[in-house]
C-alpha atoms as a PDB file:
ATOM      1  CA  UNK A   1       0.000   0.000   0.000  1.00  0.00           C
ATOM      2  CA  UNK A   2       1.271   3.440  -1.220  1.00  0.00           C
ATOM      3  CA  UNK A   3       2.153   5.933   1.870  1.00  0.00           C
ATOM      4  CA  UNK A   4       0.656   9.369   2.070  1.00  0.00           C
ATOM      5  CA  UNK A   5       3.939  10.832   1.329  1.00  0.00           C
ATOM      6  CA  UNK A   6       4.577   8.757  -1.871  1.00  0.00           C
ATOM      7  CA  UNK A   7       0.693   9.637  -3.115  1.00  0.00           C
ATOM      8  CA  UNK A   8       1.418  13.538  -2.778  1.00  0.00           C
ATOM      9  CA  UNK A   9       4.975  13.855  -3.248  1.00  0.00           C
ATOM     10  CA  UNK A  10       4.206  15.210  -6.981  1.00  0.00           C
ATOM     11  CA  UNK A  11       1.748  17.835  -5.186  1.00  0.00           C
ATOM     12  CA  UNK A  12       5.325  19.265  -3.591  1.00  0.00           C
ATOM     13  CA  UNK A  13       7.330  19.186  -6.700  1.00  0.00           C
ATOM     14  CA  UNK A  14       4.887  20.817  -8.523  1.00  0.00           C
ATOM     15  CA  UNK A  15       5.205  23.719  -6.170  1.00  0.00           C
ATOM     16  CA  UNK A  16       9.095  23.389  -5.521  1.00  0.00           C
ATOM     17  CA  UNK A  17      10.136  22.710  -8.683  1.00  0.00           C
ATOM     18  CA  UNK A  18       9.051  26.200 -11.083  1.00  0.00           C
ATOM     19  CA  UNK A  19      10.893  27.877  -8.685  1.00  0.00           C
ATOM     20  CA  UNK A  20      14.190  26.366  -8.889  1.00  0.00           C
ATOM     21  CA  UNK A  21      15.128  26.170 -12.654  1.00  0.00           C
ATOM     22  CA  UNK A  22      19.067  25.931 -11.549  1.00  0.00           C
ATOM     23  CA  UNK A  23      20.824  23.155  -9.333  1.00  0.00           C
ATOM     24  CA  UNK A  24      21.689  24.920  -6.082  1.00  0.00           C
ATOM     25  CA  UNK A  25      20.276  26.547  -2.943  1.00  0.00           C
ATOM     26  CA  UNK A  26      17.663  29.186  -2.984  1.00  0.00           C
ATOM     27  CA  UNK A  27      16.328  31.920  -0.362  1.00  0.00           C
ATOM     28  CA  UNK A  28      12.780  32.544  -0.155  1.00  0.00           C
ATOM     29  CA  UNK A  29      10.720  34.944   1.567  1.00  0.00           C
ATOM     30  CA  UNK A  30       9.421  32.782   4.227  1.00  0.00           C
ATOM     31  CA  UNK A  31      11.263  34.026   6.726  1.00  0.00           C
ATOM     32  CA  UNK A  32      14.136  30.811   7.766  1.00  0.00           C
ATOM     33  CA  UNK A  33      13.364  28.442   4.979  1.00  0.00           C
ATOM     34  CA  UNK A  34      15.493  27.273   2.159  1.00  0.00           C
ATOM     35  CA  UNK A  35      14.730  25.318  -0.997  1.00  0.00           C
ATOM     36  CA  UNK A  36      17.096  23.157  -2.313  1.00  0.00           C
ATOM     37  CA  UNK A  37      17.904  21.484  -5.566  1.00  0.00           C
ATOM     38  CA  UNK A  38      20.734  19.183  -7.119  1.00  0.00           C
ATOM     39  CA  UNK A  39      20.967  17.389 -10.367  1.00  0.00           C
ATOM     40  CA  UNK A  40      23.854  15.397  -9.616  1.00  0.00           C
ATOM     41  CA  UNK A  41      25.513  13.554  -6.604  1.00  0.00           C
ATOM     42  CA  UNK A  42      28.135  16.477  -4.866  1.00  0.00           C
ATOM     43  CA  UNK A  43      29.496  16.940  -1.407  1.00  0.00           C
ATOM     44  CA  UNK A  44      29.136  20.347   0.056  1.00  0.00           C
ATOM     45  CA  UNK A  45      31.618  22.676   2.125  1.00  0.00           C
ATOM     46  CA  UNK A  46      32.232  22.097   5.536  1.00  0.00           C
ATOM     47  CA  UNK A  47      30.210  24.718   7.444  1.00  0.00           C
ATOM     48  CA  UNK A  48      28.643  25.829  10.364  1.00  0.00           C
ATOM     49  CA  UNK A  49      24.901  24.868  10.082  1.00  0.00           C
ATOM     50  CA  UNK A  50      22.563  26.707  12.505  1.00  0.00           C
ATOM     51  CA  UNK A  51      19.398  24.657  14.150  1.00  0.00           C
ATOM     52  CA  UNK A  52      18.039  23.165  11.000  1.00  0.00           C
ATOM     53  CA  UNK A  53      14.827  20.770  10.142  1.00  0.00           C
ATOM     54  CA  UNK A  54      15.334  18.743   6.656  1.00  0.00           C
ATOM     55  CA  UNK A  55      12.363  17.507   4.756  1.00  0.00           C
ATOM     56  CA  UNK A  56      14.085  15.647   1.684  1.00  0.00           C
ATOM     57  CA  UNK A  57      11.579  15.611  -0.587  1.00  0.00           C
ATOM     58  CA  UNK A  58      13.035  13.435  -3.598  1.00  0.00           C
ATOM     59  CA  UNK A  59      16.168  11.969  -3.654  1.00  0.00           C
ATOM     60  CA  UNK A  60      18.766  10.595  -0.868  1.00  0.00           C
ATOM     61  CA  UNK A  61      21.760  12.417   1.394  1.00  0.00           C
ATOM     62  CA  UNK A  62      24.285  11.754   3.758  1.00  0.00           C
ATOM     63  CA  UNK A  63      24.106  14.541   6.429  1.00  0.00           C
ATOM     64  CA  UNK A  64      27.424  14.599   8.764  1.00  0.00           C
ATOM     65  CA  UNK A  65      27.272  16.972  11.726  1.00  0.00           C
ATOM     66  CA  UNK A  66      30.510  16.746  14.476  1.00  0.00           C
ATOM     67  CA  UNK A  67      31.677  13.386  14.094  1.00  0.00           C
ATOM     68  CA  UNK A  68      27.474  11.832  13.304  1.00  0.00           C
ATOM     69  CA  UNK A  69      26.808  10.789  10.328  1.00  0.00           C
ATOM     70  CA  UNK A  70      22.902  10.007   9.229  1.00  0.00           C
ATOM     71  CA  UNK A  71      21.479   8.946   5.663  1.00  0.00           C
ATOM     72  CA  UNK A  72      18.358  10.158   4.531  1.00  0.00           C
ATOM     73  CA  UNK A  73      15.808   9.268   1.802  1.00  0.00           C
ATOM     74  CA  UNK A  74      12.845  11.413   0.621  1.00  0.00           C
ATOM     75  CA  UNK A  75       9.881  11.309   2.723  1.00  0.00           C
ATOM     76  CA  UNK A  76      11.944  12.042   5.697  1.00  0.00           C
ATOM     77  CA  UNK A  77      12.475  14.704   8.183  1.00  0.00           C
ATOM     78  CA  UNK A  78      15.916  15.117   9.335  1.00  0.00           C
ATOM     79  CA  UNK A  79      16.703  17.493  13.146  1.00  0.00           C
ATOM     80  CA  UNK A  80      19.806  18.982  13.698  1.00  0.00           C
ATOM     81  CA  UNK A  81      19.159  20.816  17.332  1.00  0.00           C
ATOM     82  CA  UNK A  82      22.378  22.435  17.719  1.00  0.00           C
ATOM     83  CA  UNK A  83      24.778  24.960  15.891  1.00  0.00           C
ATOM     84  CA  UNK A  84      27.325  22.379  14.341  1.00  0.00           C
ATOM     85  CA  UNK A  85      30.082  21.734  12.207  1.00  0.00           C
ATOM     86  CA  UNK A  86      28.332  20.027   9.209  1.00  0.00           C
ATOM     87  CA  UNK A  87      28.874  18.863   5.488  1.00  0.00           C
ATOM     88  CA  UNK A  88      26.559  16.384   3.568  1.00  0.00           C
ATOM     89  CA  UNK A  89      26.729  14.554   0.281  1.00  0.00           C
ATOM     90  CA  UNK A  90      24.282  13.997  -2.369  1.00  0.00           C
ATOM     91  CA  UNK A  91      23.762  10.344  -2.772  1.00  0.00           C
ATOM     92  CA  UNK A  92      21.176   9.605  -5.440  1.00  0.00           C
ATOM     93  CA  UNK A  93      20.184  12.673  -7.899  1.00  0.00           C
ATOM     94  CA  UNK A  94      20.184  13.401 -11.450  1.00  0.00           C
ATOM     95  CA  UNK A  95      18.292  15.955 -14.085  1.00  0.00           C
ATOM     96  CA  UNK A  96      15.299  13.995 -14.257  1.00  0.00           C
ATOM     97  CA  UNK A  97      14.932  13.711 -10.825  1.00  0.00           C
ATOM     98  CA  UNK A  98      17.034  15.925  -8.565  1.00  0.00           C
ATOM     99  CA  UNK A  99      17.455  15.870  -5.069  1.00  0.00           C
ATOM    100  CA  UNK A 100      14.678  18.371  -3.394  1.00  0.00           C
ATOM    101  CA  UNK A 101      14.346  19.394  -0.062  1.00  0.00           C
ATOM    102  CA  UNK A 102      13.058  21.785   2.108  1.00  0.00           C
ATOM    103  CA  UNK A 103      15.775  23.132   5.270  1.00  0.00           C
ATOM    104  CA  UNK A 104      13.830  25.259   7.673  1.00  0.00           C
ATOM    105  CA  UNK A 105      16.031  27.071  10.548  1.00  0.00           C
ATOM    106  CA  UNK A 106      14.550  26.603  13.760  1.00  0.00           C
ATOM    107  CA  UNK A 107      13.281  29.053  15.183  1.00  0.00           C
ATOM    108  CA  UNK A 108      13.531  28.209  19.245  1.00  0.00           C
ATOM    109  CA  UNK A 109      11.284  30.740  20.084  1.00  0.00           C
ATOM    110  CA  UNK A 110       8.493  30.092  18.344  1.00  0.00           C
ATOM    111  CA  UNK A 111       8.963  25.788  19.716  1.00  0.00           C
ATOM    112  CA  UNK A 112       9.020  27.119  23.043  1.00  0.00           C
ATOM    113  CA  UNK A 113       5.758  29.104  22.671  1.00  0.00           C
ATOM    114  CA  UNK A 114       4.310  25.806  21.096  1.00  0.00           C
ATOM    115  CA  UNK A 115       5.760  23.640  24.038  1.00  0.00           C
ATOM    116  CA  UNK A 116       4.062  26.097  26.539  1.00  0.00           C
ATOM    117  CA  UNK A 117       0.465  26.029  24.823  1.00  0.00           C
ATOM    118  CA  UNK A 118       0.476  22.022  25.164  1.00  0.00           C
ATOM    119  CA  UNK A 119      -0.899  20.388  28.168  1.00  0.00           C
ATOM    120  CA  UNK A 120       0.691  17.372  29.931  1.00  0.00           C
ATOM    121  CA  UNK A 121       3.893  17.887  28.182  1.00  0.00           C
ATOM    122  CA  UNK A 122       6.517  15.352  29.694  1.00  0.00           C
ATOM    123  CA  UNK A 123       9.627  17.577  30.451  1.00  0.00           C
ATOM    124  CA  UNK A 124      10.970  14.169  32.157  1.00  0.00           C
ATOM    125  CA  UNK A 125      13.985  14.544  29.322  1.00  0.00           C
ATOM    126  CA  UNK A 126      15.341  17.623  30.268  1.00  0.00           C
ATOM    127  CA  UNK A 127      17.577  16.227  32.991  1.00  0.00           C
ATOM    128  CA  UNK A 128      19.259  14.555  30.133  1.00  0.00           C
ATOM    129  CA  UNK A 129      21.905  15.404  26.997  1.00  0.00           C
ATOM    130  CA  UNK A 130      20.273  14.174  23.827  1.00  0.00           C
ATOM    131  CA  UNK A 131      22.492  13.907  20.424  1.00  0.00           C
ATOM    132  CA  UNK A 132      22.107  17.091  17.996  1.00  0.00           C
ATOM    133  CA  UNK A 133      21.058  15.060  15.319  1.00  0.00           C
ATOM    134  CA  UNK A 134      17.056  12.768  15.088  1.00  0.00           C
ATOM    135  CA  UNK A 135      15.488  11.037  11.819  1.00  0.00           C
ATOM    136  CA  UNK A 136      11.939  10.332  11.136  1.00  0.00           C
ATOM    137  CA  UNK A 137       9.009   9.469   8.558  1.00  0.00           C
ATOM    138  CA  UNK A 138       7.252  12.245   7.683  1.00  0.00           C
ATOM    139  CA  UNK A 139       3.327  11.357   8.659  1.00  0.00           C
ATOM    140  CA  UNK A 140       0.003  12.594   6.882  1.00  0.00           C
ATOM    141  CA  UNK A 141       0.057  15.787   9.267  1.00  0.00           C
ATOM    142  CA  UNK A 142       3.124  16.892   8.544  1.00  0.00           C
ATOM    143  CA  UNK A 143       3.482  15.958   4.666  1.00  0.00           C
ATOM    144  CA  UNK A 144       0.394  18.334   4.438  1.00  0.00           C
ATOM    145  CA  UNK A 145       2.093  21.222   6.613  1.00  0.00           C
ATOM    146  CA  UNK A 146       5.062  20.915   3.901  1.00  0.00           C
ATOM    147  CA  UNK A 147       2.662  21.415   1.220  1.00  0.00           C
ATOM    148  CA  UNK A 148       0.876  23.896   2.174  1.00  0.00           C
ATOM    149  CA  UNK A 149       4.488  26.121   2.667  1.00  0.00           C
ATOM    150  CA  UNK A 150       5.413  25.164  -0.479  1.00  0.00           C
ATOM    151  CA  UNK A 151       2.195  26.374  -1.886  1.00  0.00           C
ATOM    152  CA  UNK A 152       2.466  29.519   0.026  1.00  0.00           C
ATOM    153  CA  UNK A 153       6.391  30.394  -2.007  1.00  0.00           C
ATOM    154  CA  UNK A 154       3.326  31.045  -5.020  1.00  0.00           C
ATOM    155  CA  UNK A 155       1.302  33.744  -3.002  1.00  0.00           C
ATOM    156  CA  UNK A 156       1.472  37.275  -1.606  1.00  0.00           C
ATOM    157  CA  UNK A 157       4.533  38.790   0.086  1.00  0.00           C
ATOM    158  CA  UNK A 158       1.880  39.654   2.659  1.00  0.00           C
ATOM    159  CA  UNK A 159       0.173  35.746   2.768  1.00  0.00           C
ATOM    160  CA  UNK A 160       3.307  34.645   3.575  1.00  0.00           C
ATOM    161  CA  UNK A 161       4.316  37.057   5.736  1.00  0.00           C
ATOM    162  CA  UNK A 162       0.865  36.425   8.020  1.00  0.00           C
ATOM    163  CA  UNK A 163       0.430  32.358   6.871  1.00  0.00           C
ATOM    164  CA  UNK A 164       4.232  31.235   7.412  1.00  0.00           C
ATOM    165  CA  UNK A 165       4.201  31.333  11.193  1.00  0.00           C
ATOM    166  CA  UNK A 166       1.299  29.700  11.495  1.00  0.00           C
ATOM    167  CA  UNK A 167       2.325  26.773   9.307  1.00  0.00           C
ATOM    168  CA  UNK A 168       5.597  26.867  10.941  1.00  0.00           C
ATOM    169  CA  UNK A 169       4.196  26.383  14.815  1.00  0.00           C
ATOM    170  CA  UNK A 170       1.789  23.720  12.892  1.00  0.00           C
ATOM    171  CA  UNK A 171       4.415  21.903  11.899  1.00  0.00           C
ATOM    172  CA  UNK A 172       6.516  22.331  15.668  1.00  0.00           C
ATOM    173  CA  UNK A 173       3.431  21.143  16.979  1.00  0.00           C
ATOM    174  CA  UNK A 174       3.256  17.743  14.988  1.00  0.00           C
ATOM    175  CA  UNK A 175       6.738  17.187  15.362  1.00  0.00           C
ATOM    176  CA  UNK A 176       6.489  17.269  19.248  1.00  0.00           C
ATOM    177  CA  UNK A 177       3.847  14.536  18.700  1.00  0.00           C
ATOM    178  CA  UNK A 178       6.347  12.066  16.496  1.00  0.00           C
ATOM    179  CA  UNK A 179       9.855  10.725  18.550  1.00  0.00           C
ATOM    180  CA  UNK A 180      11.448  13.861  17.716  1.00  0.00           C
ATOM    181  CA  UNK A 181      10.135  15.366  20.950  1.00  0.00           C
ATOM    182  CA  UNK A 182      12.639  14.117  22.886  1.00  0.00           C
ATOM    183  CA  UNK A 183      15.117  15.941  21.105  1.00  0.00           C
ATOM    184  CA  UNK A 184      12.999  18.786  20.261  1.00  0.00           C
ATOM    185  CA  UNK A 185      11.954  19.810  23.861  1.00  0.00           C
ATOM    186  CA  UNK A 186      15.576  19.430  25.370  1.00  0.00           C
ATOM    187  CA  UNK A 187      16.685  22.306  23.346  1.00  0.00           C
ATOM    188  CA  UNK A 188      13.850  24.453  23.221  1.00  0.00           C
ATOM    189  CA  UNK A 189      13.318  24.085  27.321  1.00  0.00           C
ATOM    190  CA  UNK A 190      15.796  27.128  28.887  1.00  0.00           C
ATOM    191  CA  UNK A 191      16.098  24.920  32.433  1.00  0.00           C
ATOM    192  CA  UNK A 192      17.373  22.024  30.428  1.00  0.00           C
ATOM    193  CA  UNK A 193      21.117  20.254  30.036  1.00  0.00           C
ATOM    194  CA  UNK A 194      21.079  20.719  26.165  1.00  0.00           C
ATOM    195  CA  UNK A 195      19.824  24.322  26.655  1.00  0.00           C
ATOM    196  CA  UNK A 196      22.922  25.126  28.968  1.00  0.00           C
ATOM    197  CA  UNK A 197      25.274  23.309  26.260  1.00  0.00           C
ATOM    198  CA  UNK A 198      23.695  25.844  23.940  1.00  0.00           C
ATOM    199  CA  UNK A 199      25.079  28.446  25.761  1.00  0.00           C
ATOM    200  CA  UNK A 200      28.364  27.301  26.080  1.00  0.00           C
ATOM    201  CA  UNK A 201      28.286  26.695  22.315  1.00  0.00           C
ATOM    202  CA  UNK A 202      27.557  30.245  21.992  1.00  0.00           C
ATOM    203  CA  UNK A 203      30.328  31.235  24.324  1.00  0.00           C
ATOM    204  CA  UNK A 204      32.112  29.372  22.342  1.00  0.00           C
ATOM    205  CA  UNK A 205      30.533  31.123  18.571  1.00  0.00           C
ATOM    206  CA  UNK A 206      32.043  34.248  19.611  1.00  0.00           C
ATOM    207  CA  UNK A 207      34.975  33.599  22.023  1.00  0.00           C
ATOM    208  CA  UNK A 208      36.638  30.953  19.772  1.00  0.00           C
ATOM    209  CA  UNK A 209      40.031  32.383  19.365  1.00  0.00           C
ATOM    210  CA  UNK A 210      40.537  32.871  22.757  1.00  0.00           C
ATOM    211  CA  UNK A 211      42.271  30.030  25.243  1.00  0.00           C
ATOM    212  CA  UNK A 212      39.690  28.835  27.700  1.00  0.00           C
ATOM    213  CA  UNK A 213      39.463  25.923  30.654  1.00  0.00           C
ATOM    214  CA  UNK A 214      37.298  23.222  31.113  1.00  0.00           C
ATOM    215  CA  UNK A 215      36.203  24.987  34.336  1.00  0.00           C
ATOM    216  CA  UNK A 216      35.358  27.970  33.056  1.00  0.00           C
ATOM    217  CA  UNK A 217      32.854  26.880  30.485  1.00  0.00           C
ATOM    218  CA  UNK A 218      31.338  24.091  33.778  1.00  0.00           C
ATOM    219  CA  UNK A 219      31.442  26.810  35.774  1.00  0.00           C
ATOM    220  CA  UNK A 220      29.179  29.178  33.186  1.00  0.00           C
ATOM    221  CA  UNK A 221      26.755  26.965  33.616  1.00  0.00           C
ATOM    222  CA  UNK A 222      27.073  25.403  37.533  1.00  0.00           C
ATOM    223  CA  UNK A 223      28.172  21.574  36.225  1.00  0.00           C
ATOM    224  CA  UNK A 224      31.143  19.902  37.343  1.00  0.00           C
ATOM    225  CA  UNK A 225      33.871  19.733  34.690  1.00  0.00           C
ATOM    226  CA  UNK A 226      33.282  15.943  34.209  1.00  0.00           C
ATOM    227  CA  UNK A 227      29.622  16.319  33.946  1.00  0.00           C
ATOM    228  CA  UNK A 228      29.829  19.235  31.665  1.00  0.00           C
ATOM    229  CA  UNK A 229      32.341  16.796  29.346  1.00  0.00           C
ATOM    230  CA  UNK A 230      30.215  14.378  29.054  1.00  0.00           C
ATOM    231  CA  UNK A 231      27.261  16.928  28.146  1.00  0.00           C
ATOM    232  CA  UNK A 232      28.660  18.836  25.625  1.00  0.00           C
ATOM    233  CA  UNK A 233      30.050  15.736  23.729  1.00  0.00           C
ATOM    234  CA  UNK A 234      26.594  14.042  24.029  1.00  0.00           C
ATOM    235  CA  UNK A 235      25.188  17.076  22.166  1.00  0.00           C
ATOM    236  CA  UNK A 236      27.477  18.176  19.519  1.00  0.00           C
ATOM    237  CA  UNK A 237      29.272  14.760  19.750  1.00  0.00           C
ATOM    238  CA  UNK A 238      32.848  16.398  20.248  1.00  0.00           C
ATOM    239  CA  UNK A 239      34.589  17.680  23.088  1.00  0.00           C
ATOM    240  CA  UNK A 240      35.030  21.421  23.783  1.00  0.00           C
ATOM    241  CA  UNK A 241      38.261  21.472  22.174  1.00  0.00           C
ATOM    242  CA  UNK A 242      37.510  19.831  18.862  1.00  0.00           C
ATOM    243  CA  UNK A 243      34.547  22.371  18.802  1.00  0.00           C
ATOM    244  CA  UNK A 244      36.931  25.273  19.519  1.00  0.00           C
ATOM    245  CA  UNK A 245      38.675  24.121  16.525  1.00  0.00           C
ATOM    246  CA  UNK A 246      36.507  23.288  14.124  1.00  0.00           C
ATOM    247  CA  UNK A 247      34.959  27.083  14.750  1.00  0.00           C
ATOM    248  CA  UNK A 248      38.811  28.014  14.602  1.00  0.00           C
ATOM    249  CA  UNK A 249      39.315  26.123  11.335  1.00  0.00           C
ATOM    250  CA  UNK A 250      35.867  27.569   9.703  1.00  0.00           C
ATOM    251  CA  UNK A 251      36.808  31.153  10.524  1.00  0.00           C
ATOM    252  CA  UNK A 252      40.505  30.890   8.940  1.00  0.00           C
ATOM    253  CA  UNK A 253      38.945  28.956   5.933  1.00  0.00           C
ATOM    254  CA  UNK A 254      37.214  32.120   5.777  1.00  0.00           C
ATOM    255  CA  UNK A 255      39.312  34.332   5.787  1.00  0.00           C
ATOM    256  CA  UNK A 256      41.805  32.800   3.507  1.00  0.00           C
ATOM    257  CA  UNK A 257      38.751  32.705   0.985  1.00  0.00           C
ATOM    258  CA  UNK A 258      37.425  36.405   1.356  1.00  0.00           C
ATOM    259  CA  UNK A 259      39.728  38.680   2.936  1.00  0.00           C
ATOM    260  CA  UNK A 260      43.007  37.477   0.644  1.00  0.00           C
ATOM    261  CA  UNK A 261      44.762  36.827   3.732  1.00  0.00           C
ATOM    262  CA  UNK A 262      48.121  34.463   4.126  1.00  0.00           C
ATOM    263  CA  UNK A 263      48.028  31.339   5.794  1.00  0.00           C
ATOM    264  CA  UNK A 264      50.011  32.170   8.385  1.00  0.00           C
ATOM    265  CA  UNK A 265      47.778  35.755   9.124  1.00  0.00           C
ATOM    266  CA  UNK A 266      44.727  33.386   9.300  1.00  0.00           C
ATOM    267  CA  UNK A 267      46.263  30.924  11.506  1.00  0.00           C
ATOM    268  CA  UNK A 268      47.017  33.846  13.722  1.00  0.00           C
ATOM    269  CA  UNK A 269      44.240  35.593  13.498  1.00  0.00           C
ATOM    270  CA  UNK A 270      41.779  32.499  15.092  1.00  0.00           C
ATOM    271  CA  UNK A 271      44.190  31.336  17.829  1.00  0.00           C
ATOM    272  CA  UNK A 272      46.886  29.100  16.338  1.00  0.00           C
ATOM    273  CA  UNK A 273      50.514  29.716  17.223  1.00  0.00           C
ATOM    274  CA  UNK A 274      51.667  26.566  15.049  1.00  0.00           C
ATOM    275  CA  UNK A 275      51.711  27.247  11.396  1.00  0.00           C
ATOM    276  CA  UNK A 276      52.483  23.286  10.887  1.00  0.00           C
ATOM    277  CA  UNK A 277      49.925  22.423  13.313  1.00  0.00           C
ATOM    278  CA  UNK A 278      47.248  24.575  11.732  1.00  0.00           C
ATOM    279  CA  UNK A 279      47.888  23.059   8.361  1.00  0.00           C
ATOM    280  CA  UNK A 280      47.779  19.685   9.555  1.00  0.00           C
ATOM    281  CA  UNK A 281      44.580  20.209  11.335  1.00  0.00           C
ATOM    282  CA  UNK A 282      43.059  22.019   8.428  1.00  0.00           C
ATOM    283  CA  UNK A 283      44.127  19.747   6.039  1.00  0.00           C
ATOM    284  CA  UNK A 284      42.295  16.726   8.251  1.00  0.00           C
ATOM    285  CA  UNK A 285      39.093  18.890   8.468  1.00  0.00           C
ATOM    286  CA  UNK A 286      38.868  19.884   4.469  1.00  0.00           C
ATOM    287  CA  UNK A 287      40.728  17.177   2.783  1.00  0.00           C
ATOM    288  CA  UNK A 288      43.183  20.118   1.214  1.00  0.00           C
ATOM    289  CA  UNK A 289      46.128  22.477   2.602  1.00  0.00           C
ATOM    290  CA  UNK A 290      45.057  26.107   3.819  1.00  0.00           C
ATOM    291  CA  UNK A 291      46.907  27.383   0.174  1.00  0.00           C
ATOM    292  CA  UNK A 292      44.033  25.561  -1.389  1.00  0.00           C
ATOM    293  CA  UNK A 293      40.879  26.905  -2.293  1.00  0.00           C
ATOM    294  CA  UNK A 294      37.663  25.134  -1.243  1.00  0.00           C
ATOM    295  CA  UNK A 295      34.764  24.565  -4.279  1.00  0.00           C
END
């Protein structure tokens, strides 16, 4: 028996797919949402993704954030709750059928507001540190949420503008009813272990060329330095350090890229003293030497 996604998938292409003649990424004016099309199999940059939901709408990817990697097929919705070194690779696309999807940032806020209108909501997870990354099908509901945004790219600057958030918390509201929740509400919750990572992580965002302790960043948010460890690398699956430098790495890639600088100004500049080490590191991060340009 068909599923509801397969017997309406062509109701989202026909939406999607007149506006995206070309193969890449495109803004729209629905405030945090992305459409996305690829006519061929090709890896992406290494980048830092923001809190992200995937709904892969034709085609299949391999999504790696920290040191996770998930697959994904169409039909799925793919969670990424924290800001994260990511890169993902385009398994199965070509002209005649390209890989689609629809990345939505999440917008915390708005989950929150949808946790607090919901009665009986079992906050039992927040005591706990859930993995960044969740997978599921995408059910009837939620196909139909997906839709109906996709429809809505068609309309008025001012339907979408009133209709988007709506859909939006519609489709927050589903999720928290699939096994997504117990990621979901973790992050969204402000009392919560993976909200306190958050804030680290943020620390971290904007503090990332400076030299920090252990105890510092445990002590930002009243854990012990073990139980902090253990925390952070059950969120973003890598230890403070190897975030540090993967935010290190991003930056210099950066700057290298954009601002014409040397190798050795950009290894500077984010907090390396150790040319050799720097290219070593950066060379493990994007398979090619800091003189190297990435595609």
């Amino acid at each position: 028996m068909e599923n509801y996604f397969e017997a309406n998938k062509h109701r989202l292409l026909e939406a999607l797919l007149p506006l995206m003649p070309e193969s890449k990424s495109y803004n729209t004016n629905i405030d945090g949402l992305l459409i996305v099309k690829r006519d061929n199999p090709v890896q992406s940059e290494v980048c830092l993704q923001q809190p992200i939901l995937i709904f892969s709408v034709q085609g299949e990817k391999r999504y790696a954030a920290g040191s996770e990697i998930i697959d994904y097929k169409q039909g799925q919705i793919v969670f990424q709750g924290a800001p994260m070194p990511c890169s993902s690779y385009v398994l199965k696309a070509n002209k005649e059928t390209p890989y689609v999807a629809m990345v939505l940032t999440v917008n915390m806020q708005l989950m929150t507001e949808v946790i607090h209108l919901l009665d009986n909501v079992d906050t039992s997870a927040i005591t706990q540190s859930y993995s960044s990354l969740g997978r599921i099908d995408a059910g009837r509901e939620l196909v139909e949420c997906f839709i109906r945004l996709a429809n809505l790219l068609s309309m008025s600057d001012n339907d979408m503008k009133v209709l988007s958030p709506l859909i939006i918390k519609e489709i927050y509201y589903f999720l928290l009813k699939t096994d997504l929740k117990e990621k979901l509400i973790p992050f969204a919750i402000t009392s919560s272990q993976n909200n306190k990572i958050l804030k680290t992580i943020n620390y971290l965002k904007e503090n990332y060329y400076k030299r920090f302790s252990i105890n510092d960043l445990a002590e930002m948010v009243n854990m012990s330095p073990a139980t902090f460890h253990r925390h952070f690398k059950m969120v973003t699956t890598l230890s403070p350090i190897q975030y540090q430098k993967s935010l290190r790495l991003l930056e210099a890639s950066r700057i290298i890229q954009y601002e014409n600088a040397t190798v050795s100004e950009a290894a500077f500049k984010v907090g390396y003293e150790s040319i050799s080490q720097f290219t070593r590191e950066y060379k493990r991060m994007f398979n090619v030497t800091p003189k190297s340009k990435i595609l």
